[in-house]
N, C-alpha and C. Protein backbone atom coordinates (compact mmCIF):
# COMPACT_ATOMS: atom_id res chain seq x y z
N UNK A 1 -17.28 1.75 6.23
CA UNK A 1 -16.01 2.45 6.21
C UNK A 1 -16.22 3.89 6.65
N UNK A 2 -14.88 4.38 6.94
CA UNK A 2 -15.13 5.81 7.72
C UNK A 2 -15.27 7.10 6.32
N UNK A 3 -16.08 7.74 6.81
CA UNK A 3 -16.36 8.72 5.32
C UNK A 3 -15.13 9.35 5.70
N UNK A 4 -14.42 10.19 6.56
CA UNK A 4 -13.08 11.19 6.84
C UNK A 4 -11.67 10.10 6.36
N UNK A 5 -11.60 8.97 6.05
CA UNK A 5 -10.61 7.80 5.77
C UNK A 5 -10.49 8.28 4.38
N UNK A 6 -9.01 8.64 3.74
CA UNK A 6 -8.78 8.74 2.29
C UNK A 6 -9.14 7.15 1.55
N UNK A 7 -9.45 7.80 0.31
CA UNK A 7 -10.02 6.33 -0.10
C UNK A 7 -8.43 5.85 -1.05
N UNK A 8 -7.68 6.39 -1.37
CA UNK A 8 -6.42 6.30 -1.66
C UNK A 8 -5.10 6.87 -1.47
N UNK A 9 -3.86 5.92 -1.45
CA UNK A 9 -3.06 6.92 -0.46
C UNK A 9 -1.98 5.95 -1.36
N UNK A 10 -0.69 6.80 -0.89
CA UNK A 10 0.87 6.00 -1.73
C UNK A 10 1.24 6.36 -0.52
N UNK A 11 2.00 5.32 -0.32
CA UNK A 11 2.80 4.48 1.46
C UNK A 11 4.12 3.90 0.29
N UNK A 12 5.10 4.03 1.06
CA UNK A 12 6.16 2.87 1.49
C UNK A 12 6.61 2.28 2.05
N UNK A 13 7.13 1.42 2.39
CA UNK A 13 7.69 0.19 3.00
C UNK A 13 8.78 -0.25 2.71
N UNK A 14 9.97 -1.22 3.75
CA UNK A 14 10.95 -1.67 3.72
C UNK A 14 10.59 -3.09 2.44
N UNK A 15 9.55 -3.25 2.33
CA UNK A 15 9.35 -4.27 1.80
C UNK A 15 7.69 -3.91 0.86
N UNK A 16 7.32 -5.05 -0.46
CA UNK A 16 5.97 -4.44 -0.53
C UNK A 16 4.64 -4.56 0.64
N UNK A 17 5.19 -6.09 0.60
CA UNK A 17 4.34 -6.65 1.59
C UNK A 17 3.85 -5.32 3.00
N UNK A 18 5.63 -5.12 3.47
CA UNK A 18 5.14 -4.41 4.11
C UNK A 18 4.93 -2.89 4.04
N UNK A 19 4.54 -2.45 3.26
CA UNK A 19 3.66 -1.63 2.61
C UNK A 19 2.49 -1.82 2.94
N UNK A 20 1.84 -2.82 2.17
CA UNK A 20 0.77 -3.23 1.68
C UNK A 20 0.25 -3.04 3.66
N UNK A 21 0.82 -3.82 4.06
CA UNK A 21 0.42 -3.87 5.69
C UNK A 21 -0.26 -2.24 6.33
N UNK A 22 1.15 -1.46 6.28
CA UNK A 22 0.56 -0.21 6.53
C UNK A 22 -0.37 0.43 5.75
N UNK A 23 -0.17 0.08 4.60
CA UNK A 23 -1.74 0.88 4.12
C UNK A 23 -3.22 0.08 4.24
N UNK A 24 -2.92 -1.18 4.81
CA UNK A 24 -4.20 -1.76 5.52
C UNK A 24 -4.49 -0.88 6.42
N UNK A 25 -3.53 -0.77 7.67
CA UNK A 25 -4.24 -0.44 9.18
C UNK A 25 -4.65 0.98 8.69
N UNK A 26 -3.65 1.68 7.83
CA UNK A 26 -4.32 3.16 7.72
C UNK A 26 -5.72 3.32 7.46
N UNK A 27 -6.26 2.94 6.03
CA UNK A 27 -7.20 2.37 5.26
C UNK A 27 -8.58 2.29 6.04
N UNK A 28 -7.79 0.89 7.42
CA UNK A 28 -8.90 0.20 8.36
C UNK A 28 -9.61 -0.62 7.11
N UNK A 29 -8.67 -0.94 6.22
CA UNK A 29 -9.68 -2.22 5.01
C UNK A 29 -8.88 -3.46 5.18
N UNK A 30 -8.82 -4.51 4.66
CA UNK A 30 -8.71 -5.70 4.01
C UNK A 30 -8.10 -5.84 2.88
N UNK A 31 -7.36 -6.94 2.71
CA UNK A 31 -6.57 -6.86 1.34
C UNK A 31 -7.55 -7.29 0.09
N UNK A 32 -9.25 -7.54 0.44
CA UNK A 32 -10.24 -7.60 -0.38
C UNK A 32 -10.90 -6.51 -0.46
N UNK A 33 -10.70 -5.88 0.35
CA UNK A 33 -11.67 -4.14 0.09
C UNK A 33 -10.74 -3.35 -1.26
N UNK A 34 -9.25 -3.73 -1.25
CA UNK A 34 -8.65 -2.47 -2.13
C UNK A 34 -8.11 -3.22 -3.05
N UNK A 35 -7.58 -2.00 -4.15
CA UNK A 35 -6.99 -2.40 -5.28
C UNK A 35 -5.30 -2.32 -4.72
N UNK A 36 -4.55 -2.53 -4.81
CA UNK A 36 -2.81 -2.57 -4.74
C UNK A 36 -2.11 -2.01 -6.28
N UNK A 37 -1.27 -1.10 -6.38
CA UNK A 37 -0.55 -1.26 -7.56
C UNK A 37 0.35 -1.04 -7.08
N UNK A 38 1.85 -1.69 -7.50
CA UNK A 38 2.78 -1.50 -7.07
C UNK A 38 3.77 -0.76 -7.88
N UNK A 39 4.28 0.83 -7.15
CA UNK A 39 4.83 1.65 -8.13
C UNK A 39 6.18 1.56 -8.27
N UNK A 40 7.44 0.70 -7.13
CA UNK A 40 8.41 0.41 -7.34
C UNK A 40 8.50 -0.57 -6.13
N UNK A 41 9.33 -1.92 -6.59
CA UNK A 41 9.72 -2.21 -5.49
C UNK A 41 10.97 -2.14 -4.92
N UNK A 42 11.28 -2.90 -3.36
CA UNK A 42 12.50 -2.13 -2.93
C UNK A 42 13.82 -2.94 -4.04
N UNK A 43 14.48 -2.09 -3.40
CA UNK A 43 15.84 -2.30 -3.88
C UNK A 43 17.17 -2.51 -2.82
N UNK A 44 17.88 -3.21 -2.43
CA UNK A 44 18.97 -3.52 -1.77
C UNK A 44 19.96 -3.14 -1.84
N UNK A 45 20.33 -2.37 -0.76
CA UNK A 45 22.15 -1.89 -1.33
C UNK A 45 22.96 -2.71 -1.10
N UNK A 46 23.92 -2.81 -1.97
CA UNK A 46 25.07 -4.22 -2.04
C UNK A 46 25.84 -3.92 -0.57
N UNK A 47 26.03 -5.10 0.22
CA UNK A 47 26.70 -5.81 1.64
C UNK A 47 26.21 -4.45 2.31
N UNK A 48 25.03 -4.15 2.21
CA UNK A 48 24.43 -2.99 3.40
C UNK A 48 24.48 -1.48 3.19
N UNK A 49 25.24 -1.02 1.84
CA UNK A 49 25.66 0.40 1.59
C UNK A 49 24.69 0.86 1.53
N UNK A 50 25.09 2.30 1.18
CA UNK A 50 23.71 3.01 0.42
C UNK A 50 23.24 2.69 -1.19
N UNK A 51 21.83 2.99 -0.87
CA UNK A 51 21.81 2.55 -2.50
C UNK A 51 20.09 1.76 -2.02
N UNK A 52 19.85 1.33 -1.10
CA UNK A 52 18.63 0.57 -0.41
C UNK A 52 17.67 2.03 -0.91
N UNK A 53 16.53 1.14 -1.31
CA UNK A 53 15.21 2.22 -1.90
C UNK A 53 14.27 1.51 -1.40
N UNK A 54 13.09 2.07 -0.44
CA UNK A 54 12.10 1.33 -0.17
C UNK A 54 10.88 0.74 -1.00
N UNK A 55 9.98 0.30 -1.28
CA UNK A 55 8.76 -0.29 -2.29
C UNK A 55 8.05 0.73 -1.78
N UNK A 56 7.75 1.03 -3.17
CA UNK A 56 6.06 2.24 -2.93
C UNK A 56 5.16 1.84 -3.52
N UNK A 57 3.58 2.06 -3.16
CA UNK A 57 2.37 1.48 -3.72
C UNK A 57 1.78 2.17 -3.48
N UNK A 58 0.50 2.22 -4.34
CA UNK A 58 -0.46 2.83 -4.75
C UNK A 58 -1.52 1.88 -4.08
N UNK A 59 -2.50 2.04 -3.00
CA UNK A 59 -3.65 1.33 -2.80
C UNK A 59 -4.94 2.16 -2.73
N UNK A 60 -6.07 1.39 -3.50
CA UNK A 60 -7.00 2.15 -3.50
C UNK A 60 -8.08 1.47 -3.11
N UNK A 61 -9.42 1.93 -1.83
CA UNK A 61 -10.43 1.34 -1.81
C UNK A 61 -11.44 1.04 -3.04
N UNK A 62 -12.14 -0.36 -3.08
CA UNK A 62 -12.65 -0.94 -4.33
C UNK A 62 -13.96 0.08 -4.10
N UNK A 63 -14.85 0.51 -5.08
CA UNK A 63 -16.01 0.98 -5.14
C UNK A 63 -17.16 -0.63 -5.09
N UNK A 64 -17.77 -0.04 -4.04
CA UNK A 64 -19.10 -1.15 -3.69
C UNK A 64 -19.81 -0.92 -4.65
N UNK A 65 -20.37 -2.07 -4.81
CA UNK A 65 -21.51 -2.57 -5.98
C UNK A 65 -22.64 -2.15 -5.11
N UNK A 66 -23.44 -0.63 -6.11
CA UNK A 66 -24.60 -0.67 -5.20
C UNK A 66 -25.78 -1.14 -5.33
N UNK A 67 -25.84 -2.16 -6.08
CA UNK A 67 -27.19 -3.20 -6.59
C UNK A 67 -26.72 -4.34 -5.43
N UNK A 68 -25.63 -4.48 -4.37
CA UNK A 68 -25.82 -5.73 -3.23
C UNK A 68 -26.44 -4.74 -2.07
C-alpha cells in the first residue's frame, strides 16, 4: 500500500454500497483490506422532494499482522 494514501477517511454516497465503492478506489484497497462502519445510511425524500440524505461511512485500512 501507498505510505502518502490516508489510512482512514469518511466518504458519502448516494447509496452505502456506493460509498463503500468510492472509498475503495480512493483507499486503492479491497473490501478485505478495510474495516467499514457505517455512520448513517441514506435516506429518501418522499415522491423525489427534498429531504434525500446521502449514507456516510467510516472506512478504515485493517493493520497487517506482522508475524505473516
Amino acid at each position: 500500500m501507498d505510505e502518502n494514501l490516508p489510512k482512514s477517511i469518511e466518504i458519502e454516497g448516494s447509496t452505502v454500497e456506493d460509498a463503500i465503492n468510492k472509498a475503495l478506489k480512493l483507499l486503492k484497497a479491497t473490501r478485505d483490506e478495510v474495516l467499514i462502519k457505517i455512520v448513517c445510511e441514506e435516506k429518501k425524500g418522499l415522491f423525489g422532494m427534498e429531504g434525500e440524505k446521502p449514507a456516510k461511512i467510516i472506512v478504515s485500512i485493517k493493520e497487517k499482522d506482522k508475524n505473516t
